[in-house]
Protein backbone atom coordinates (compact mmCIF):
# COMPACT_ATOMS: atom_id res chain seq x y z
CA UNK A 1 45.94 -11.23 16.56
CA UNK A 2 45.06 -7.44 16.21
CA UNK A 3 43.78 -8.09 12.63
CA UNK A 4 41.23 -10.90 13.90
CA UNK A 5 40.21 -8.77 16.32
CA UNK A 6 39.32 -6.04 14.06
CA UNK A 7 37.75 -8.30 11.75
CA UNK A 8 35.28 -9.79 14.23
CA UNK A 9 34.52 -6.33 15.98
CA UNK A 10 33.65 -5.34 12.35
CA UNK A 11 31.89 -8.78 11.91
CA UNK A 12 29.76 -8.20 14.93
CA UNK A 13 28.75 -4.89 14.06
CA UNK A 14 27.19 -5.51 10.83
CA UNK A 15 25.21 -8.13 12.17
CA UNK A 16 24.39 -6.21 14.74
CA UNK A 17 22.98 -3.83 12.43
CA UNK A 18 21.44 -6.52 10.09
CA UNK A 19 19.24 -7.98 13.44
CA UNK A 20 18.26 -4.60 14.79
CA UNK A 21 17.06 -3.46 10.90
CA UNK A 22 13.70 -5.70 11.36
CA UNK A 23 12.54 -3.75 14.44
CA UNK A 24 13.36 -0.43 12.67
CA UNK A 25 10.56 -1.15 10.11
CA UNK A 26 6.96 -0.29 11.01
CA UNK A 27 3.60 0.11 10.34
CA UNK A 28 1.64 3.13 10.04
CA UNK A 29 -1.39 4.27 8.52
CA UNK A 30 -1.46 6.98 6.26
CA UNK A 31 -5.55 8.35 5.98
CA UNK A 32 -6.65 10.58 2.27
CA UNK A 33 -9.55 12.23 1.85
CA UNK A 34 -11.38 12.45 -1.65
CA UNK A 35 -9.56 15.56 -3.56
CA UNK A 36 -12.15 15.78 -6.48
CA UNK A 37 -15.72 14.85 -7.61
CA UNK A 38 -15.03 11.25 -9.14
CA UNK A 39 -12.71 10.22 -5.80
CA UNK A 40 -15.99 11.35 -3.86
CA UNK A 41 -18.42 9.72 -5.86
CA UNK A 42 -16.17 6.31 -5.06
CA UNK A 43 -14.91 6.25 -2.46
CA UNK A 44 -14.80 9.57 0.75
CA UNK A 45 -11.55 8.71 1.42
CA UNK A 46 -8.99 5.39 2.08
CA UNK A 47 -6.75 4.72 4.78
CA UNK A 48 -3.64 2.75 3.62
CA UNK A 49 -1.88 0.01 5.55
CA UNK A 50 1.73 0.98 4.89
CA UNK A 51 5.38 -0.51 6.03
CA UNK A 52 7.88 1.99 6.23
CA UNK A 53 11.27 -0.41 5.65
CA UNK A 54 14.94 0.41 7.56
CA UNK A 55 15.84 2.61 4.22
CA UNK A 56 12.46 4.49 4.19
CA UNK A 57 10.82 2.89 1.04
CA UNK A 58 6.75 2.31 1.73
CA UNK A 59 5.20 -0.25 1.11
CA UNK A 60 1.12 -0.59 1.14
CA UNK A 61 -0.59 -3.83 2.08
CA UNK A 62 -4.08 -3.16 2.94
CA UNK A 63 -6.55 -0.16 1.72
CA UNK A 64 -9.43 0.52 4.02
CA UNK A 65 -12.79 2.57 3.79
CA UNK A 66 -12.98 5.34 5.66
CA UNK A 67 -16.61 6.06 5.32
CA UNK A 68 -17.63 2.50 4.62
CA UNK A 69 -17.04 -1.25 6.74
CA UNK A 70 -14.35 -3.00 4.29
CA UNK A 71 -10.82 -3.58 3.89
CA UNK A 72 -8.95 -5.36 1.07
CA UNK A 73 -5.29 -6.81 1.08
CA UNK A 74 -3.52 -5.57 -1.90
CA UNK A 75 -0.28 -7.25 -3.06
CA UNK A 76 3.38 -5.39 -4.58
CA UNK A 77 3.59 -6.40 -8.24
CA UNK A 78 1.60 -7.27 -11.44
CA UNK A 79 2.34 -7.39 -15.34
CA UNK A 80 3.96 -4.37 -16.73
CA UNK A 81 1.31 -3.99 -18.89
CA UNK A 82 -1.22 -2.70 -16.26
CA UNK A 83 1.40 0.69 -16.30
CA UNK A 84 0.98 0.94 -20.37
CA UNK A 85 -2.43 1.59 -19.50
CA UNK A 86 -2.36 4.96 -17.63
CA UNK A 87 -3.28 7.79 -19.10
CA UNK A 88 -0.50 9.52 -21.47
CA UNK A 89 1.72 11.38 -19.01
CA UNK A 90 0.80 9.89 -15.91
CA UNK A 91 4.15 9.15 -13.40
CA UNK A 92 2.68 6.53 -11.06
CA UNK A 93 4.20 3.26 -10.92
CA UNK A 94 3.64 1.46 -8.41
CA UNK A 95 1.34 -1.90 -9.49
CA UNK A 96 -0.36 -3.27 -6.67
CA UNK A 97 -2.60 -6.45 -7.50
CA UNK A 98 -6.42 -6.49 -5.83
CA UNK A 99 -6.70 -10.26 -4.82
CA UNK A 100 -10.51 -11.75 -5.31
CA UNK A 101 -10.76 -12.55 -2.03
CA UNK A 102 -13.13 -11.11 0.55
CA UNK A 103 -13.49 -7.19 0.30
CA UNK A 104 -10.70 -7.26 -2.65
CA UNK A 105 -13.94 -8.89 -4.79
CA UNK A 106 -15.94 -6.02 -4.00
CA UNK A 107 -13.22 -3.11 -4.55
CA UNK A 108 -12.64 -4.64 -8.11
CA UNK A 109 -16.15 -4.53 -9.38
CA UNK A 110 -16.17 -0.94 -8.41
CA UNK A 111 -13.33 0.10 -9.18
CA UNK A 112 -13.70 -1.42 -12.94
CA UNK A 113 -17.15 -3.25 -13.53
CA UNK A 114 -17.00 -6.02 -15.71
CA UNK A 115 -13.40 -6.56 -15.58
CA UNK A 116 -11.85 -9.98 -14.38
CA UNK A 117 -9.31 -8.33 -12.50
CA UNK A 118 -8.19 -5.18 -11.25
CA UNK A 119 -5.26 -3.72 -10.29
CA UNK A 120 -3.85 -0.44 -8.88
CA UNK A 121 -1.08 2.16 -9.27
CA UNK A 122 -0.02 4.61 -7.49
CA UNK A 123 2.25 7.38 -7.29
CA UNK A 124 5.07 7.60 -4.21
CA UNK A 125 3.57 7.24 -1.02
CA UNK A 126 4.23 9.93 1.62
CA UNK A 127 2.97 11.36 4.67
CA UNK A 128 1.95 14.76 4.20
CA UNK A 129 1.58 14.52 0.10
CA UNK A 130 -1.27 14.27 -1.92
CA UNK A 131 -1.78 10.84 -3.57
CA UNK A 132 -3.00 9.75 -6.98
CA UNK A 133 -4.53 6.23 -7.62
CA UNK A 134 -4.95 4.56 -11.34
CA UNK A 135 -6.95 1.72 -11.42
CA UNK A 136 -6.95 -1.03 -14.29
CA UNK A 137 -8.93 -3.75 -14.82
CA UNK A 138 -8.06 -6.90 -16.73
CA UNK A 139 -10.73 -7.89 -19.08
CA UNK A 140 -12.19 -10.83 -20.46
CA UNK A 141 -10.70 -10.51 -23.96
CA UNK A 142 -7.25 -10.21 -21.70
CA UNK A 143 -6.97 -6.22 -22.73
CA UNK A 144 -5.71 -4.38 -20.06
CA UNK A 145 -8.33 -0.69 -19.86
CA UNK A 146 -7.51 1.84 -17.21
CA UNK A 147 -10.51 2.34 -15.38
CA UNK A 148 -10.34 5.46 -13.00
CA UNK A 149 -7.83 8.36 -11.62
CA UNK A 150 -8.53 9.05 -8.06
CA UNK A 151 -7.27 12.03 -6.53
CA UNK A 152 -6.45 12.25 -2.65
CA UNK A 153 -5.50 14.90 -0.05
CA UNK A 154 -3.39 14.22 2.63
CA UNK A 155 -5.15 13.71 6.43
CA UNK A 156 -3.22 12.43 8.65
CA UNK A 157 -1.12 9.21 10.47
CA UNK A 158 -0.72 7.26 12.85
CA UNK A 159 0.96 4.27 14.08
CA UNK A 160 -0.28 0.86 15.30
CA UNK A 161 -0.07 0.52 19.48
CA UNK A 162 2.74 -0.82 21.03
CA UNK A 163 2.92 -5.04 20.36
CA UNK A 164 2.50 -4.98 24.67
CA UNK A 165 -0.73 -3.27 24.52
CA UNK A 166 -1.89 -5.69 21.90
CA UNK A 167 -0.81 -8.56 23.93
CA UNK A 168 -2.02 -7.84 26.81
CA UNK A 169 -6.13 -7.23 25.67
CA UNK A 170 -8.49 -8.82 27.22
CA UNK A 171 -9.70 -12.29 25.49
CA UNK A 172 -13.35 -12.03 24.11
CA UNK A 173 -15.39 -14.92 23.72
């Protein structure tokens, strides 16, 4: 009787860690300013739509202008052969895919003009850190070119209001 016992006090705590993990992830947004002449000339800086998991990996799912109206989804994941692209000696490796969808169409074409697709990689994510950004475009002969190195400094962060506040805004119509 003891041993079942144990068993489901041990039971309940793992799923009580396993439920509670979900609302120990969140959303922040980590803002970069241009670090060089090329970043400038591109973009003045990004803001990056990141999930911090339970474990602490980040992971980004939107960039955003920070001197410009636009935003573009970007999605974990693309062919390996977007990272045998980068520049000899480069350690990013993180391939995010640029969908062609609203603002992600625009981002590619300048990012790499004339490619069919475009893709980015980036180095580790952290708060406080500078951050580097490879792009690579797909093009029509189905080469994969790296297009540009963009070089960040670190601004600042912050985190998304309370789901209550959001809630409780007024409708507009």
């Amino acid at each position: 009787m003891v041993v079942r016992m144990k068993t489901a006090a041990a039971a309940l705590a793992v799923v009580t860690v396993f439920a509670a993990a979900p609302a120990q992830a969140d959303t922040r947004f980590l803002a970069f300013d241009a670090a060089d002449r090329v970043t400038q000339a591109l973009t003045r800086g990004v803001t990056l739509e990141v999930r911090r998991g339970l474990l602490g990996g980040v992971s980004v799912r939107r960039i955003i202008s920070t001197s410009a109206r636009g935003s573009a989804r970007i999605d974990y994941g693309g062919p390996d052969a977007v990272r045998r692209a980068l520049p000899e000696g480069s350690s990013e490796a993180s391939i995010y895919t640029i969908p062609a969808e609203g603002d992600g169409r625009g981002l590619s074409r300048a990012l790499c003009p004339g490619s069919d697709q475009a893709f980015l990689v980036l180095g580790r994510v952290r708060a406080g850190r500078p951050l580097t950004v490879h792009a690579v475009g797909r093009w029509p002969d189905g080469a994969y070119r790296h297009c540009v190195q963009l070089e960040y400094s670190y601004r600042g962060e912050w985190a998304l209001p309370p789901a209550n506040m959001l809630n409780s805004a007024p409708e507009t119509r």
